[in-house]
N, C-alpha and C. Protein backbone atom coordinates (compact mmCIF):
# COMPACT_ATOMS: atom_id res chain seq x y z
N UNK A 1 -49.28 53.46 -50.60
CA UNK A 1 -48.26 52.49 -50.31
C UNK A 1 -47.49 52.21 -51.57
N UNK A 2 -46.13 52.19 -51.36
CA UNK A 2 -45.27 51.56 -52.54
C UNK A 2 -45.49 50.35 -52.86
N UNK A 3 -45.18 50.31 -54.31
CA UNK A 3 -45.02 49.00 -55.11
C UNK A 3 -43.79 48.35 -54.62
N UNK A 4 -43.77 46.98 -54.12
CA UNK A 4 -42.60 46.28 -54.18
C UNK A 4 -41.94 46.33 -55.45
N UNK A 5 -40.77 46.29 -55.30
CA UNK A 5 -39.80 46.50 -57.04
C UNK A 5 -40.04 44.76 -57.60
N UNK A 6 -40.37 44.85 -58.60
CA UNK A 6 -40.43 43.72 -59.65
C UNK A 6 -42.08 43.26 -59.88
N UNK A 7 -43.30 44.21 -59.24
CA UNK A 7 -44.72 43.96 -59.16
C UNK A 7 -44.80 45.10 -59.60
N UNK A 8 -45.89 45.14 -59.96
CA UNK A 8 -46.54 45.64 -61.28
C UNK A 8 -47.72 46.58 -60.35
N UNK A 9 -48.47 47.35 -60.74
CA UNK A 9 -49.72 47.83 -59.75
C UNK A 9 -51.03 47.59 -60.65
N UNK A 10 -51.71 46.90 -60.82
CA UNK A 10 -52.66 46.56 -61.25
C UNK A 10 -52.41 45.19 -62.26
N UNK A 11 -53.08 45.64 -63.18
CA UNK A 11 -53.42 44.66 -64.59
C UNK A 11 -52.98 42.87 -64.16
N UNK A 12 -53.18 42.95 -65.26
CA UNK A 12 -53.38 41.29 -65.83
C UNK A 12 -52.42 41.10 -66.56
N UNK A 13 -51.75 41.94 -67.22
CA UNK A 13 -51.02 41.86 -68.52
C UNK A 13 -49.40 41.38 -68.15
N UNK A 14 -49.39 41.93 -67.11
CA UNK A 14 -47.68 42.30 -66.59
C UNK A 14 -47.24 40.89 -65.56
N UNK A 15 -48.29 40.65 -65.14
CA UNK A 15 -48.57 39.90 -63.79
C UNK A 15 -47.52 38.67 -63.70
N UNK A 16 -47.36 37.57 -64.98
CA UNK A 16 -46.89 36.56 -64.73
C UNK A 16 -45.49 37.26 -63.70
N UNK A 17 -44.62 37.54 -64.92
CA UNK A 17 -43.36 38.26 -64.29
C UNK A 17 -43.18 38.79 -62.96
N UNK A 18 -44.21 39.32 -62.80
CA UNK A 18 -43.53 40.01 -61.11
C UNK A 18 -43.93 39.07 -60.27
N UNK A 19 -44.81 37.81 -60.42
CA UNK A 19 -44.92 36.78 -59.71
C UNK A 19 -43.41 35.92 -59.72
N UNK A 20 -42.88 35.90 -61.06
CA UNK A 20 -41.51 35.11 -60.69
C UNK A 20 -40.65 36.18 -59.88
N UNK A 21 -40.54 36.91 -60.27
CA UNK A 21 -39.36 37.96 -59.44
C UNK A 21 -39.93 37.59 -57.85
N UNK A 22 -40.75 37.73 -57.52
CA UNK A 22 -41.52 37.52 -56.41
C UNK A 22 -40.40 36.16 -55.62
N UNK A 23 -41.00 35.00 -56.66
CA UNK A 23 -40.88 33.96 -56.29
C UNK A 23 -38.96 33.90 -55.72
N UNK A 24 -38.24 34.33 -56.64
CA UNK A 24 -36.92 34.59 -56.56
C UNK A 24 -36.42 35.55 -55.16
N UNK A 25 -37.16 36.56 -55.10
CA UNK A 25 -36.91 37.42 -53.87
C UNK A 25 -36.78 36.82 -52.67
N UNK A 26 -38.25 35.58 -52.75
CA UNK A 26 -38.49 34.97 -51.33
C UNK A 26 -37.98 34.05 -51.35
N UNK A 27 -37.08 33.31 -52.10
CA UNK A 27 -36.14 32.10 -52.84
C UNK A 27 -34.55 32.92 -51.57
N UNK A 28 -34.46 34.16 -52.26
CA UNK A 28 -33.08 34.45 -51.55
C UNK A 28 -33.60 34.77 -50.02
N UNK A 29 -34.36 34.88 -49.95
CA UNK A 29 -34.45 35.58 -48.38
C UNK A 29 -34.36 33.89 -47.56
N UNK A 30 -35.24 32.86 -48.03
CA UNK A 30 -34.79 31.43 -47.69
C UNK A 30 -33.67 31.17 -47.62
N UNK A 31 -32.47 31.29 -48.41
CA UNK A 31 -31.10 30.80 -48.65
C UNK A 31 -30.93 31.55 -47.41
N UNK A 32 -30.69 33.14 -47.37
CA UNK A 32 -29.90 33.67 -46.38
C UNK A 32 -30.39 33.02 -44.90
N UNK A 33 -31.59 32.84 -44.64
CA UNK A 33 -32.02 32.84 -43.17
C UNK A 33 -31.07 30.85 -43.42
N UNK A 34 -31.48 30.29 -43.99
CA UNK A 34 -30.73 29.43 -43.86
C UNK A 34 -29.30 29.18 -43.91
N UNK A 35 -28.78 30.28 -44.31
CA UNK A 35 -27.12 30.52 -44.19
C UNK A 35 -26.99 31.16 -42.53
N UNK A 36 -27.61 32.01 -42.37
CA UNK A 36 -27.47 32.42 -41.40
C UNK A 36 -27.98 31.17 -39.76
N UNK A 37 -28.90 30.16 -40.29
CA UNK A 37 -29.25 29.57 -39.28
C UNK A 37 -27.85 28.27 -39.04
N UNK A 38 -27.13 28.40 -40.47
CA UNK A 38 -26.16 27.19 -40.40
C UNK A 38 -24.73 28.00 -40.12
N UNK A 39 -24.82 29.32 -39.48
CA UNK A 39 -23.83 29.98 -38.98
C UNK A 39 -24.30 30.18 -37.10
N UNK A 40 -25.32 30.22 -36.87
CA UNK A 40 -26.16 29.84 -35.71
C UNK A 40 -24.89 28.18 -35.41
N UNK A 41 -26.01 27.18 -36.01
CA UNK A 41 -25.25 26.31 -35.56
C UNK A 41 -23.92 26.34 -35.34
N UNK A 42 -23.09 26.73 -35.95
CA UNK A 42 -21.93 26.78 -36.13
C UNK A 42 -21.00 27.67 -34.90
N UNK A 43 -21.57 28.10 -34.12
CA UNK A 43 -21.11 29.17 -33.45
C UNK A 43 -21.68 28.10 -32.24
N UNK A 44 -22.71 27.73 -31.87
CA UNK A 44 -23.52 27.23 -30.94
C UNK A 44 -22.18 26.03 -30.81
N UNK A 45 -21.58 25.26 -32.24
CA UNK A 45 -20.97 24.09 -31.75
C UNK A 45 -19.47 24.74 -31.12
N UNK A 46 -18.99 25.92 -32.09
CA UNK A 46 -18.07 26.48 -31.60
C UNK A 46 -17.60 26.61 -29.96
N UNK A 47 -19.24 27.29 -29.48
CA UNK A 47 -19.29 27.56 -28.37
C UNK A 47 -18.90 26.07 -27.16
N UNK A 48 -20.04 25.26 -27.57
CA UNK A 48 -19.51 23.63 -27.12
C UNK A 48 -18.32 23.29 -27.20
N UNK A 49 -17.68 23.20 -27.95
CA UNK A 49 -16.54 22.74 -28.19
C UNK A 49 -15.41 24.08 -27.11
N UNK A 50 -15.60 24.81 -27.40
CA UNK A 50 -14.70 25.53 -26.40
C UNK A 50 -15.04 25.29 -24.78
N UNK A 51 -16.27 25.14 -24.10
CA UNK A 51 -16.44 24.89 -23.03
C UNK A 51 -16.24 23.17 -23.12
N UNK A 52 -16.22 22.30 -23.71
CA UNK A 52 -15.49 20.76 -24.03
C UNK A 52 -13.97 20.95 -23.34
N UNK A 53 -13.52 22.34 -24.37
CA UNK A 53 -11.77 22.42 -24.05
C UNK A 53 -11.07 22.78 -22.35
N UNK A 54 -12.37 23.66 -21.93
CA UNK A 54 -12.02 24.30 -20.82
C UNK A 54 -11.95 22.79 -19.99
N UNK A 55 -13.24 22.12 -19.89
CA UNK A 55 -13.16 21.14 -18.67
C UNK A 55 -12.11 19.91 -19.08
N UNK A 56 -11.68 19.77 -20.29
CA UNK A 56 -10.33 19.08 -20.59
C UNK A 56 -9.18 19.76 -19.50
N UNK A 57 -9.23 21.09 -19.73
CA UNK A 57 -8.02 21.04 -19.17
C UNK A 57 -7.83 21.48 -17.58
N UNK A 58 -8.82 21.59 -17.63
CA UNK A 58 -9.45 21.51 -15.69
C UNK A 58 -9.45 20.55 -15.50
N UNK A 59 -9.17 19.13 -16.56
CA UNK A 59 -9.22 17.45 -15.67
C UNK A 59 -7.68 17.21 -16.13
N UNK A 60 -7.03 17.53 -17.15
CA UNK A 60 -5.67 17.40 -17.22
C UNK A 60 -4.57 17.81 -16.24
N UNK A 61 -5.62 19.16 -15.63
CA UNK A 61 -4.39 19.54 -14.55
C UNK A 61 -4.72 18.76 -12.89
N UNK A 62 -5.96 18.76 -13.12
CA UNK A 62 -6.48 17.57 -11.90
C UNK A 62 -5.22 16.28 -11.95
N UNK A 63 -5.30 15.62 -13.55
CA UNK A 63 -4.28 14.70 -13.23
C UNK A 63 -3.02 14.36 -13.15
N UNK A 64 -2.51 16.00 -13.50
CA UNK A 64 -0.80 15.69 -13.71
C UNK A 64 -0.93 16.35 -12.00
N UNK A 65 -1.70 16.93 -11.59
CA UNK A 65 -1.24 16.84 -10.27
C UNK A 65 -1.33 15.52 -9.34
N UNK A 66 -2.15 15.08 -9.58
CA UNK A 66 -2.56 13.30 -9.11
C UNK A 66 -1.23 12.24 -9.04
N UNK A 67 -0.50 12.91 -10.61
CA UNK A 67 0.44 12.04 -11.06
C UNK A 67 1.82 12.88 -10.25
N UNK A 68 1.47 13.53 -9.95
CA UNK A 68 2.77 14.31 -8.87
C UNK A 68 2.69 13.56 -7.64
N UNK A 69 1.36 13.60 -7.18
CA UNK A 69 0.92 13.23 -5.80
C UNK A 69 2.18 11.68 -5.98
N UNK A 70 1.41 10.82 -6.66
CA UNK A 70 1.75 9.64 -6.89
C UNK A 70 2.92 9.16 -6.79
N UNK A 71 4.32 10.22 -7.80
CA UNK A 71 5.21 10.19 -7.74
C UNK A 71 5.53 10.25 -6.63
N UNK A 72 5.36 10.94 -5.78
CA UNK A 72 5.79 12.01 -4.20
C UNK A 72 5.79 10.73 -3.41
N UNK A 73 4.55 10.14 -3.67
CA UNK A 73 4.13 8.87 -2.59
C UNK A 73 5.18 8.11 -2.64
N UNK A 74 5.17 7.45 -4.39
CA UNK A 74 6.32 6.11 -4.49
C UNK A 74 7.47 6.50 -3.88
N UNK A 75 8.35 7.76 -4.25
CA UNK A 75 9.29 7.78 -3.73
C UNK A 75 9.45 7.92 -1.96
N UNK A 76 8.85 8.43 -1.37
CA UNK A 76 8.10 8.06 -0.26
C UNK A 76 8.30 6.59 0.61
N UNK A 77 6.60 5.97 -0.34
CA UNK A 77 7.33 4.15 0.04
C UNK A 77 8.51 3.90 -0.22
N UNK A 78 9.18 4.12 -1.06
CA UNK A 78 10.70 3.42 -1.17
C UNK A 78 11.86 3.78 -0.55
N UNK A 79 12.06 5.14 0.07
CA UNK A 79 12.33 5.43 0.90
C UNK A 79 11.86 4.43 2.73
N UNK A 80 10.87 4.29 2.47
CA UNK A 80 10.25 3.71 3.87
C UNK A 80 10.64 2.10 3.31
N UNK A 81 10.51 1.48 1.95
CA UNK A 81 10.87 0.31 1.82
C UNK A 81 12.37 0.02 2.60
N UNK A 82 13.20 0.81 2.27
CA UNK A 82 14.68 0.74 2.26
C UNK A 82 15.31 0.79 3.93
N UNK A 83 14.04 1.48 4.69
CA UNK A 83 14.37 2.16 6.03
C UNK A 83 13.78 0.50 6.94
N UNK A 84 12.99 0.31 6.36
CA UNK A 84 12.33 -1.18 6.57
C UNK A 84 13.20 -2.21 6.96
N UNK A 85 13.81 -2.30 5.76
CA UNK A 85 14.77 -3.44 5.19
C UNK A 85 16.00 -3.58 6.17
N UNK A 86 16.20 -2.42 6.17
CA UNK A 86 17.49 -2.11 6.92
C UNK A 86 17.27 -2.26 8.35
N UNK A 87 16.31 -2.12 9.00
CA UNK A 87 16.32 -2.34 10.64
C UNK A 87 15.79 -4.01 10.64
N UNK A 88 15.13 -4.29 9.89
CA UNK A 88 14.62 -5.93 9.94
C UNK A 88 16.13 -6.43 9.66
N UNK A 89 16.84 -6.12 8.42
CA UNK A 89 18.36 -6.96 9.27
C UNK A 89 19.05 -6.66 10.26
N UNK A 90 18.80 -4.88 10.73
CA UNK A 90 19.61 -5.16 11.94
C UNK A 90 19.08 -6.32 13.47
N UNK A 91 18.03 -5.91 13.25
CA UNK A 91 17.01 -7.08 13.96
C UNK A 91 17.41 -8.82 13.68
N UNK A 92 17.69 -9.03 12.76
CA UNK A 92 17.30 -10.69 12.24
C UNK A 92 19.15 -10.40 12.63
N UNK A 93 20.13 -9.24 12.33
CA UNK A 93 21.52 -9.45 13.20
C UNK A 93 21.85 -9.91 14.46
N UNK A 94 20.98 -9.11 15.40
CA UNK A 94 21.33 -9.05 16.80
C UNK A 94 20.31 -10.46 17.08
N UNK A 95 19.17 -10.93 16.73
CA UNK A 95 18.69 -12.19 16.87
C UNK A 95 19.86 -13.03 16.79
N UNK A 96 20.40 -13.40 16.03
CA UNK A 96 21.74 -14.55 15.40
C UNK A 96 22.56 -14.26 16.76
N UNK A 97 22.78 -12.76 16.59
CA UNK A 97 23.97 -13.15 17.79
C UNK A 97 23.37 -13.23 19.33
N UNK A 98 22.37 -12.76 19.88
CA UNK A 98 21.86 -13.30 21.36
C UNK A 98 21.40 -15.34 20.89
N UNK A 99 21.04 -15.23 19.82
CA UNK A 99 21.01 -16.94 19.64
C UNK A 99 22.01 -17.67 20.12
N UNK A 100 23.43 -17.12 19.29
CA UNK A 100 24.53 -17.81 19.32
C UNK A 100 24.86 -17.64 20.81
N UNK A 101 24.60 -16.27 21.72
CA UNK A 101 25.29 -15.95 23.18
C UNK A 101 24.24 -17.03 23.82
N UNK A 102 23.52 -17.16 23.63
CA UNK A 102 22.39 -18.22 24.51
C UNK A 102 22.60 -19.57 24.47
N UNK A 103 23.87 -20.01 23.16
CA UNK A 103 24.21 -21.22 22.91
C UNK A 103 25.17 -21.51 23.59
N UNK A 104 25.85 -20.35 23.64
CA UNK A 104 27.43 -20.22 24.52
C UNK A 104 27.23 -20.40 26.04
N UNK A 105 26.30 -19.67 26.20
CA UNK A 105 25.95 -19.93 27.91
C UNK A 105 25.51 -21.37 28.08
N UNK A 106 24.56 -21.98 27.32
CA UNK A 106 23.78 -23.01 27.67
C UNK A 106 25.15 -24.26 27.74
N UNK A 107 26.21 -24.25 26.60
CA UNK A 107 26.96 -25.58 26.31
C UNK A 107 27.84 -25.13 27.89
N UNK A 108 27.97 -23.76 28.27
CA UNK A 108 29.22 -23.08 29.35
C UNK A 108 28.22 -24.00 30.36
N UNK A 109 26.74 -23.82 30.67
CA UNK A 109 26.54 -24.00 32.08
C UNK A 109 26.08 -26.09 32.00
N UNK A 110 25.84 -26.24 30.66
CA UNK A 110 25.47 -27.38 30.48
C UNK A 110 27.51 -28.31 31.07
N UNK A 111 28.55 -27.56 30.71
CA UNK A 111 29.64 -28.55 31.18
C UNK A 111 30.04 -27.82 32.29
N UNK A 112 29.52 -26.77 33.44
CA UNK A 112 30.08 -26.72 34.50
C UNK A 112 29.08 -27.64 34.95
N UNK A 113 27.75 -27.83 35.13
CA UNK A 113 26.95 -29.01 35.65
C UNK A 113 27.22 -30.06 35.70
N UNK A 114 27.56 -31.01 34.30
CA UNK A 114 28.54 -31.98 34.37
C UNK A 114 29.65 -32.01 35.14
N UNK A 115 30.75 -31.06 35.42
CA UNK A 115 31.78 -31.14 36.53
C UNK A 115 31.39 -31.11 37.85
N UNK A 116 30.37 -30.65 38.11
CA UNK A 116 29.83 -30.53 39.19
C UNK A 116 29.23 -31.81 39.55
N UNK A 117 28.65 -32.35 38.62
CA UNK A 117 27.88 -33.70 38.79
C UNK A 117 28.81 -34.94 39.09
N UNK A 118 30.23 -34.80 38.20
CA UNK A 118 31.23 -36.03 38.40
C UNK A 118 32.03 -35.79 39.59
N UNK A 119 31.88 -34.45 40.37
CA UNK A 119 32.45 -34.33 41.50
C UNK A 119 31.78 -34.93 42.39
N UNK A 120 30.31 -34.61 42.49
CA UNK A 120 28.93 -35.05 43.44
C UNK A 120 29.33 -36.32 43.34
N UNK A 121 29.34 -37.13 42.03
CA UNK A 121 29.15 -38.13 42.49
C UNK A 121 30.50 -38.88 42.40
N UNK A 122 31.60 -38.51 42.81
CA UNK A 122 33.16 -38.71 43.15
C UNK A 122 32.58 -39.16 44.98
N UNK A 123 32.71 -37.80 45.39
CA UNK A 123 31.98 -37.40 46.66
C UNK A 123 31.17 -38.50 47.15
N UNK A 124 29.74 -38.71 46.64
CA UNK A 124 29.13 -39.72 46.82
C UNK A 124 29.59 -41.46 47.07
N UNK A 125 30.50 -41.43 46.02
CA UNK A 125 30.98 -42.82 45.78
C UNK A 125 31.98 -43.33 47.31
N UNK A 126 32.67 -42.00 47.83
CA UNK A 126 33.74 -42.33 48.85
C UNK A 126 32.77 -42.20 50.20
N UNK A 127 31.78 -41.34 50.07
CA UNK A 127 30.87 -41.00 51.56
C UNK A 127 29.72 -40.82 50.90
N UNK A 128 29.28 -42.09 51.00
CA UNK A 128 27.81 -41.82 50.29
C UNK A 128 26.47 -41.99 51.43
N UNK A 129 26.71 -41.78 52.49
CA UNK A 129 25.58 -40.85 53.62
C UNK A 129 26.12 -39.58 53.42
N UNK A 130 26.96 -39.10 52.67
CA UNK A 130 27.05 -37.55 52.86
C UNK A 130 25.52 -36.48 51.87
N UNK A 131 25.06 -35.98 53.07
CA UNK A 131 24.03 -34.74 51.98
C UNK A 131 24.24 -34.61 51.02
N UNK A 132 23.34 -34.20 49.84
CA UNK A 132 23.79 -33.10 48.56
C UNK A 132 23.23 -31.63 48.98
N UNK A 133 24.25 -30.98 48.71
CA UNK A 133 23.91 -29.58 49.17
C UNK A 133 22.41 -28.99 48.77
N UNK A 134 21.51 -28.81 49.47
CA UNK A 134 19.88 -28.24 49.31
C UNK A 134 20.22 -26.70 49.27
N UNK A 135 19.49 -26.04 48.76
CA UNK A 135 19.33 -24.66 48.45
C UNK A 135 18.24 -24.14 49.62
N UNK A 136 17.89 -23.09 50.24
CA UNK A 136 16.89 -22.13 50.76
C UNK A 136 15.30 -23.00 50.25
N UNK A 137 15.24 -22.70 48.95
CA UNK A 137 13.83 -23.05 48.45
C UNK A 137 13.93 -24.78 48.50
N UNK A 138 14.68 -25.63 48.95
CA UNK A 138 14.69 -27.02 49.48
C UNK A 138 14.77 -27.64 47.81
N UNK A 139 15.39 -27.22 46.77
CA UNK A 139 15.52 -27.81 45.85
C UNK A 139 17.42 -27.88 45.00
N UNK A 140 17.44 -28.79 44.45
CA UNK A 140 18.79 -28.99 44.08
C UNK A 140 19.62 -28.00 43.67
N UNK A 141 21.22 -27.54 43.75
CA UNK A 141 21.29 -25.98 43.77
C UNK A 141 21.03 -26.27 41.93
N UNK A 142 20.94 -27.08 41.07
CA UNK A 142 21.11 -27.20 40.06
C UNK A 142 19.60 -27.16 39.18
N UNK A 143 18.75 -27.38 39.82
CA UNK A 143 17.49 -27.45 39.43
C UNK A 143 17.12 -25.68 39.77
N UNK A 144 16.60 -25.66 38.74
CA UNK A 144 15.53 -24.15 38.30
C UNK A 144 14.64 -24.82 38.22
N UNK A 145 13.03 -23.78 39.12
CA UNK A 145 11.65 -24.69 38.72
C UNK A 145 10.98 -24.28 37.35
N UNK A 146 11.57 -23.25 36.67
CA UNK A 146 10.64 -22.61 35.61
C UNK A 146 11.29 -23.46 34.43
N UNK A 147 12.79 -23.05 34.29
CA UNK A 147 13.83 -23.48 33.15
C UNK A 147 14.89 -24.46 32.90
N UNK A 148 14.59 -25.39 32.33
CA UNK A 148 15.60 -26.46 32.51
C UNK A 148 16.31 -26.60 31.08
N UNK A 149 17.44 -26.93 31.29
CA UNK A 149 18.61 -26.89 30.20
C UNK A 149 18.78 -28.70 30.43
N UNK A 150 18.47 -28.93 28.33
CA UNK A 150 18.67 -30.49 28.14
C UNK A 150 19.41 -30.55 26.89
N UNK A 151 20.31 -31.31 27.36
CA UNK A 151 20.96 -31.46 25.56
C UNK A 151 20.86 -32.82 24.76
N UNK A 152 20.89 -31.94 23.51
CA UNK A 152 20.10 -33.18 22.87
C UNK A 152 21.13 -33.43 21.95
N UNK A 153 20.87 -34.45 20.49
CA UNK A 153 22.14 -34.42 19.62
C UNK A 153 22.17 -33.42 18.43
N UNK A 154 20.56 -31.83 19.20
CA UNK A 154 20.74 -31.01 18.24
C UNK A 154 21.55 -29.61 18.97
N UNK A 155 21.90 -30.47 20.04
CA UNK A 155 22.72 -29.29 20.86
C UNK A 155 21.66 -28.93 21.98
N UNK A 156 22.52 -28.00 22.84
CA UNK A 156 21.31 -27.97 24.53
C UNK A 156 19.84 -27.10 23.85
N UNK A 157 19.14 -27.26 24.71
CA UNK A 157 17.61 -26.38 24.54
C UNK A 157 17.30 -26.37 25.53
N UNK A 158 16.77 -25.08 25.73
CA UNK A 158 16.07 -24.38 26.77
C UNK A 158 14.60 -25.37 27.08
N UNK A 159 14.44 -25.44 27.89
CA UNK A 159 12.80 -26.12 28.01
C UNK A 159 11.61 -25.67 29.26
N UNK A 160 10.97 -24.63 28.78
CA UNK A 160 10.25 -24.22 29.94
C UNK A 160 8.99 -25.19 30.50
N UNK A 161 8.86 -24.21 31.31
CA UNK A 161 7.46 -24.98 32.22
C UNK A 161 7.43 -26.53 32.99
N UNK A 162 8.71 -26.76 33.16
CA UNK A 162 8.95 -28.04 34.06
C UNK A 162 8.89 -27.52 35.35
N UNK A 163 8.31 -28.45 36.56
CA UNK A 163 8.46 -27.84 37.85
C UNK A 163 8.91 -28.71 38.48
N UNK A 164 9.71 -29.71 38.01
CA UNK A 164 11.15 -30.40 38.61
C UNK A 164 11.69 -31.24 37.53
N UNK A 165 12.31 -32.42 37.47
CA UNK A 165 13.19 -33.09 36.88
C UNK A 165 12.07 -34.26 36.17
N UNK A 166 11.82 -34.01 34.86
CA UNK A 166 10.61 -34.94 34.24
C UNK A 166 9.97 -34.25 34.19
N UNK A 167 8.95 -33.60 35.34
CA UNK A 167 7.61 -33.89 35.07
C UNK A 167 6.72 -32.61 34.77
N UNK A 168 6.19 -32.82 33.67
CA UNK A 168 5.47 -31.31 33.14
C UNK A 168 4.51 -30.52 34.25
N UNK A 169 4.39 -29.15 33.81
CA UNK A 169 3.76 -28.18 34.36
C UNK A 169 2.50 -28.68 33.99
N UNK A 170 0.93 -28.58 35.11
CA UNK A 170 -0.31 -28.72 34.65
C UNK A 170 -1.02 -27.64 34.33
């Protein structure tokens, strides 16, 4: 078997020395495995850090699409805000004006009743055994049993559920 280089083959004489060379040999072979184990690490974090990068940007694109979605939506609602808006006034429009046509009818039938009434009772005053004209259903032609029209000093109102002149529905 060969002599390792820096050992001696026998004696006593030579010995210290090839024990240091010794010591030095196995000195560098330490450094390297430890260079090499802190290039290990180094590759190992490398490696981490690149699979770190990948799922970054597998969640970045998760959220700029999210943030598309989002966009897509708002403009969306606001679109539907605007479509909203716009039929609730045409709505709260045509309310105002069947209000106002319901006012027009009510003051129209509230003063043909009155003419009718100062005629009745013209009529009455000169022949007063004369009838008042009865309707089919035996009630005044002027009386409705469901709806009665009263005016007040906030103007006429409709008033349901009377089932004659006064007296409430039970």
């Amino acid at each position: 078997m060969a002599t390792p280089v820096g050992w001696s083959q026998g004696g006593s004489g030579s010995g210290s020395g090839s024990v240091c060379l010794a010591f030095d040999q196995l000195r560098d072979v330490i450094e390297s495995q430890e260079e090499l184990i802190h290039q290990l690490r180094n590759v190992e974090e490398k490696a981490a850090h690149a699979k770190t990068k990948v799922l970054l940007a597998k969640e970045e694109e998760k959220l700029q699409f999210a943030l598309g979605e989002v966009e897509v939506l708002s403009k969306q609602l606001e679109k539907e805000k605007l479509a909203f808006e716009k039929a609730l006034s045409t709505v709260k429009s045509r309310a105002l004006q069947e209000s106002s046509k319901k006012d027009q009818l009510i003051t129209k039938c509230n003063g043909r009743r009155e003419a009718r009434a100062s005629s009745h009772a013209y009529i009455h005053g000169l022949f007063p055994n004369s009838p008042v004209p009865v309707s089919r259903a035996g009630f005044h032609p002027n009386f409705c049993p469901r709806l009665r029209i009263q005016a007040g000093p906030g103007g006429p109102h409709l008033r349901k559920g009377l089932q004659g002149p006064g007296r409430p529905r039970k």
